[in-house]
C-alpha atoms as a PDB file:
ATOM      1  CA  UNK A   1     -17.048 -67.380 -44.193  1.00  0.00           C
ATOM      2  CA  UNK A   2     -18.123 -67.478 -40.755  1.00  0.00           C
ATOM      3  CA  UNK A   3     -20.939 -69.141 -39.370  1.00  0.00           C
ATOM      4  CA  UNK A   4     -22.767 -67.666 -36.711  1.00  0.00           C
ATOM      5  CA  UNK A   5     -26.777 -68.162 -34.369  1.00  0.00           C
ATOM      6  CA  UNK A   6     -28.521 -65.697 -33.942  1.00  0.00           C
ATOM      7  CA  UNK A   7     -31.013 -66.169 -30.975  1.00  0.00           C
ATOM      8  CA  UNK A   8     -33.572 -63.868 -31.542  1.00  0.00           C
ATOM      9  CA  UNK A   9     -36.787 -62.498 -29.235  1.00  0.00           C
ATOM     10  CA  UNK A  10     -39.865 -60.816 -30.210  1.00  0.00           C
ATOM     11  CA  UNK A  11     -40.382 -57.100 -28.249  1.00  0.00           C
ATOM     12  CA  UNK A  12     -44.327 -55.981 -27.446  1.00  0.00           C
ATOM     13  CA  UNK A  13     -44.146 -54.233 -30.552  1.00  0.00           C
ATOM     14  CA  UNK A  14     -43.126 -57.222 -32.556  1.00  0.00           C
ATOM     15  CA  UNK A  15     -45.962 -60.033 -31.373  1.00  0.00           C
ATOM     16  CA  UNK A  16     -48.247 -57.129 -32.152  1.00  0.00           C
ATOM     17  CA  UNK A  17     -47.266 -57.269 -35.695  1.00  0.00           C
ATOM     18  CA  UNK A  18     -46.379 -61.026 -35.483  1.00  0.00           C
ATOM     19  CA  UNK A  19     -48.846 -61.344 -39.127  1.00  0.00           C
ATOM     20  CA  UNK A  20     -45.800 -59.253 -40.679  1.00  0.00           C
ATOM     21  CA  UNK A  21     -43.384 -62.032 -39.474  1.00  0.00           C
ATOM     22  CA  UNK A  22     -43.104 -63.553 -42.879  1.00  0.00           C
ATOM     23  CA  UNK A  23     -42.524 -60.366 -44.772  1.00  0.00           C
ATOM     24  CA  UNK A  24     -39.975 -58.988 -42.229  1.00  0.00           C
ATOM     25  CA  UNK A  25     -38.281 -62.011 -42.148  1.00  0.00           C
ATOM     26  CA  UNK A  26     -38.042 -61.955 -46.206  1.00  0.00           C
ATOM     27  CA  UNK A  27     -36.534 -58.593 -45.601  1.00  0.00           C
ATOM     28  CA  UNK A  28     -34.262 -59.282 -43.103  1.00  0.00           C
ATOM     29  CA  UNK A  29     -32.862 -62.282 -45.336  1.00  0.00           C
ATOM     30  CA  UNK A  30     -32.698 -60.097 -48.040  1.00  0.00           C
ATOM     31  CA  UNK A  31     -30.992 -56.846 -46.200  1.00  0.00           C
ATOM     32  CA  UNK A  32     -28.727 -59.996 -45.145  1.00  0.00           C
ATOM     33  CA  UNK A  33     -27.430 -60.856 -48.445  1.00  0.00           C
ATOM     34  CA  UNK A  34     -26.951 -56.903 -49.410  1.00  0.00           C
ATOM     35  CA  UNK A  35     -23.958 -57.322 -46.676  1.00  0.00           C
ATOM     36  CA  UNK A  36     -22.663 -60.847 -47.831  1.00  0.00           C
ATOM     37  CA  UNK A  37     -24.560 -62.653 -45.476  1.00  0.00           C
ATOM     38  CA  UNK A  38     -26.234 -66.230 -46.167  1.00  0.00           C
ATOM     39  CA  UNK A  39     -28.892 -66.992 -44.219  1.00  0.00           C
ATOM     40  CA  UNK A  40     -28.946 -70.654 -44.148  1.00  0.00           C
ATOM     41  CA  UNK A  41     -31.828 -71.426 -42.029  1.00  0.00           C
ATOM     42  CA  UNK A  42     -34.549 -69.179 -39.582  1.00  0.00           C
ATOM     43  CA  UNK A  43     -36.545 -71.009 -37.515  1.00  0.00           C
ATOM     44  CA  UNK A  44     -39.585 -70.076 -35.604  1.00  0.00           C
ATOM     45  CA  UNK A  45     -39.021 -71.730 -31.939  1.00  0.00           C
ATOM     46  CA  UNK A  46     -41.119 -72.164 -29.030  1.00  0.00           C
ATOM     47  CA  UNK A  47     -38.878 -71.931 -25.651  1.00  0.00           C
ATOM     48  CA  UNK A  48     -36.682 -68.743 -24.413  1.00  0.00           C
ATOM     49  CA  UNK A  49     -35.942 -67.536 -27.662  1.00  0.00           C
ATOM     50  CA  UNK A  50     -38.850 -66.865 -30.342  1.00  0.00           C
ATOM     51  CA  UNK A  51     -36.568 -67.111 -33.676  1.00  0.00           C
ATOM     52  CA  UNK A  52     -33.564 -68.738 -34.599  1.00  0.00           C
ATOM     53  CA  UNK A  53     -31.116 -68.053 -37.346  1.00  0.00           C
ATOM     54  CA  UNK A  54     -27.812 -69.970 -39.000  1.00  0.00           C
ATOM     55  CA  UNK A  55     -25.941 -68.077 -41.108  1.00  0.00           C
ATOM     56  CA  UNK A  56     -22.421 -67.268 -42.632  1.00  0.00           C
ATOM     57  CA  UNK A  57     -21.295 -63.894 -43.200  1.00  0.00           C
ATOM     58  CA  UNK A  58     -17.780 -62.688 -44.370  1.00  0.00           C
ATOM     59  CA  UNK A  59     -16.911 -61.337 -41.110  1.00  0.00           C
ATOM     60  CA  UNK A  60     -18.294 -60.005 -37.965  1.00  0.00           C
ATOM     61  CA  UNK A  61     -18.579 -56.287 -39.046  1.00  0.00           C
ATOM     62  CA  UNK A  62     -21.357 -57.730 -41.181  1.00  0.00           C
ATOM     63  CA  UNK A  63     -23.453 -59.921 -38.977  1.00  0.00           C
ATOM     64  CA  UNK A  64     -23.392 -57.410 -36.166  1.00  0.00           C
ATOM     65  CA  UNK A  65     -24.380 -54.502 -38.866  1.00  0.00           C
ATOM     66  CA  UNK A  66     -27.397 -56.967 -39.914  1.00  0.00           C
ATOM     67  CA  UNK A  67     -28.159 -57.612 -36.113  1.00  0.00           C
ATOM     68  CA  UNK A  68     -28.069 -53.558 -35.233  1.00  0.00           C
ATOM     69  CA  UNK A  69     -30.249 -53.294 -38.385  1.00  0.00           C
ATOM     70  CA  UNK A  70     -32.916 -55.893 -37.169  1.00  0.00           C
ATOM     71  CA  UNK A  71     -32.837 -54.445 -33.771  1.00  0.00           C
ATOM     72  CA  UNK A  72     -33.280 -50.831 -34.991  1.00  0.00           C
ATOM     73  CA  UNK A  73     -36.510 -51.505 -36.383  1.00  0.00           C
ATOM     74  CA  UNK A  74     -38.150 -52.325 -33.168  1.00  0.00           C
ATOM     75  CA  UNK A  75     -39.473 -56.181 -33.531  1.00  0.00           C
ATOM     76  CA  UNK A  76     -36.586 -58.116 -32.585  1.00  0.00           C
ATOM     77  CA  UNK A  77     -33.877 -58.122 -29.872  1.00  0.00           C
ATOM     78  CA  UNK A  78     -30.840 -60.089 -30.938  1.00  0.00           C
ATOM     79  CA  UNK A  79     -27.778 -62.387 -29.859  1.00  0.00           C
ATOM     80  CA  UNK A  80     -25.517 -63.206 -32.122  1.00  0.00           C
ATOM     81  CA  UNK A  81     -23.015 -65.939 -31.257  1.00  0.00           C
ATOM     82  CA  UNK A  82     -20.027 -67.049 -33.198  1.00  0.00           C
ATOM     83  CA  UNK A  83     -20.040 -70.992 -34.059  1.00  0.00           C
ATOM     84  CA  UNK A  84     -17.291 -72.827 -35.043  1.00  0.00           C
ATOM     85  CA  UNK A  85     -17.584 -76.295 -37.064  1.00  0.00           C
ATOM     86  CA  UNK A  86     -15.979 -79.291 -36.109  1.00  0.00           C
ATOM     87  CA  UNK A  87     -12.980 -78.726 -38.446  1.00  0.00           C
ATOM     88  CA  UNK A  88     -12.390 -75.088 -36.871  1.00  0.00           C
ATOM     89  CA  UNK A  89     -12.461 -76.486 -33.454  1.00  0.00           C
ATOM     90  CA  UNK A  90      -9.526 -79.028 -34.748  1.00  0.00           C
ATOM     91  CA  UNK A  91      -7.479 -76.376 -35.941  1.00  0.00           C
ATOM     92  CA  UNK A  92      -8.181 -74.066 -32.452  1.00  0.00           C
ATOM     93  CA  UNK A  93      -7.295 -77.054 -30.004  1.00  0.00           C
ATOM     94  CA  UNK A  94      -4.295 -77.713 -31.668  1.00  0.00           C
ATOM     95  CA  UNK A  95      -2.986 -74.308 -31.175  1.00  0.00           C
ATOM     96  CA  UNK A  96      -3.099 -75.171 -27.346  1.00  0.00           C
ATOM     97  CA  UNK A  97       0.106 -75.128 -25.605  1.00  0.00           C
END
């Protein structure tokens, strides 16, 4: 699996509906899971991005299908960037010439 964060902003239509937050977001996690995605945290932020979410998905046909998915429906814009743990950036450095 590979983790990814997903920095995530609200449109106009979105803080218009920000009440429905909690049930999108129960959707979202569970359209998420339909692809092999686990969402491992989403966090509500205050700062240039309104939502934040960790998760690990089998590849990154999935996440970006979940992210075109969550964008589709008009709330959210998304950015989705790969992470890679501490262990993963071990095994990339030593692949350095």
């Amino acid at each position: 699996m590979a983790t990814f964060i997903v920095l995530m902003s609200l449109t106009d239509q979105g803080i218009r509906n920000a009440k429905q937050i909690p049930e999108r977001r129960k959707a979202g996690i569970a359209a998420a899971e339909k692809l092999g995605i686990k969402v491992k945290e989403a966090y509500l932020t205050a700062g240039a991005y309104d939502a934040v979410v960790i998760a690990d998905a089998p590849n990154g046909e999935a996440m970006t299908t979940w992210a075109l998915g969550i964008g589709s429906q008009g709330n959210m814009r998304t950015q989705m960037m790969r992470a890679f743990s501490s262990d993963e950036t071990d095994k990339i450095l030593a692949k350095l010439p």
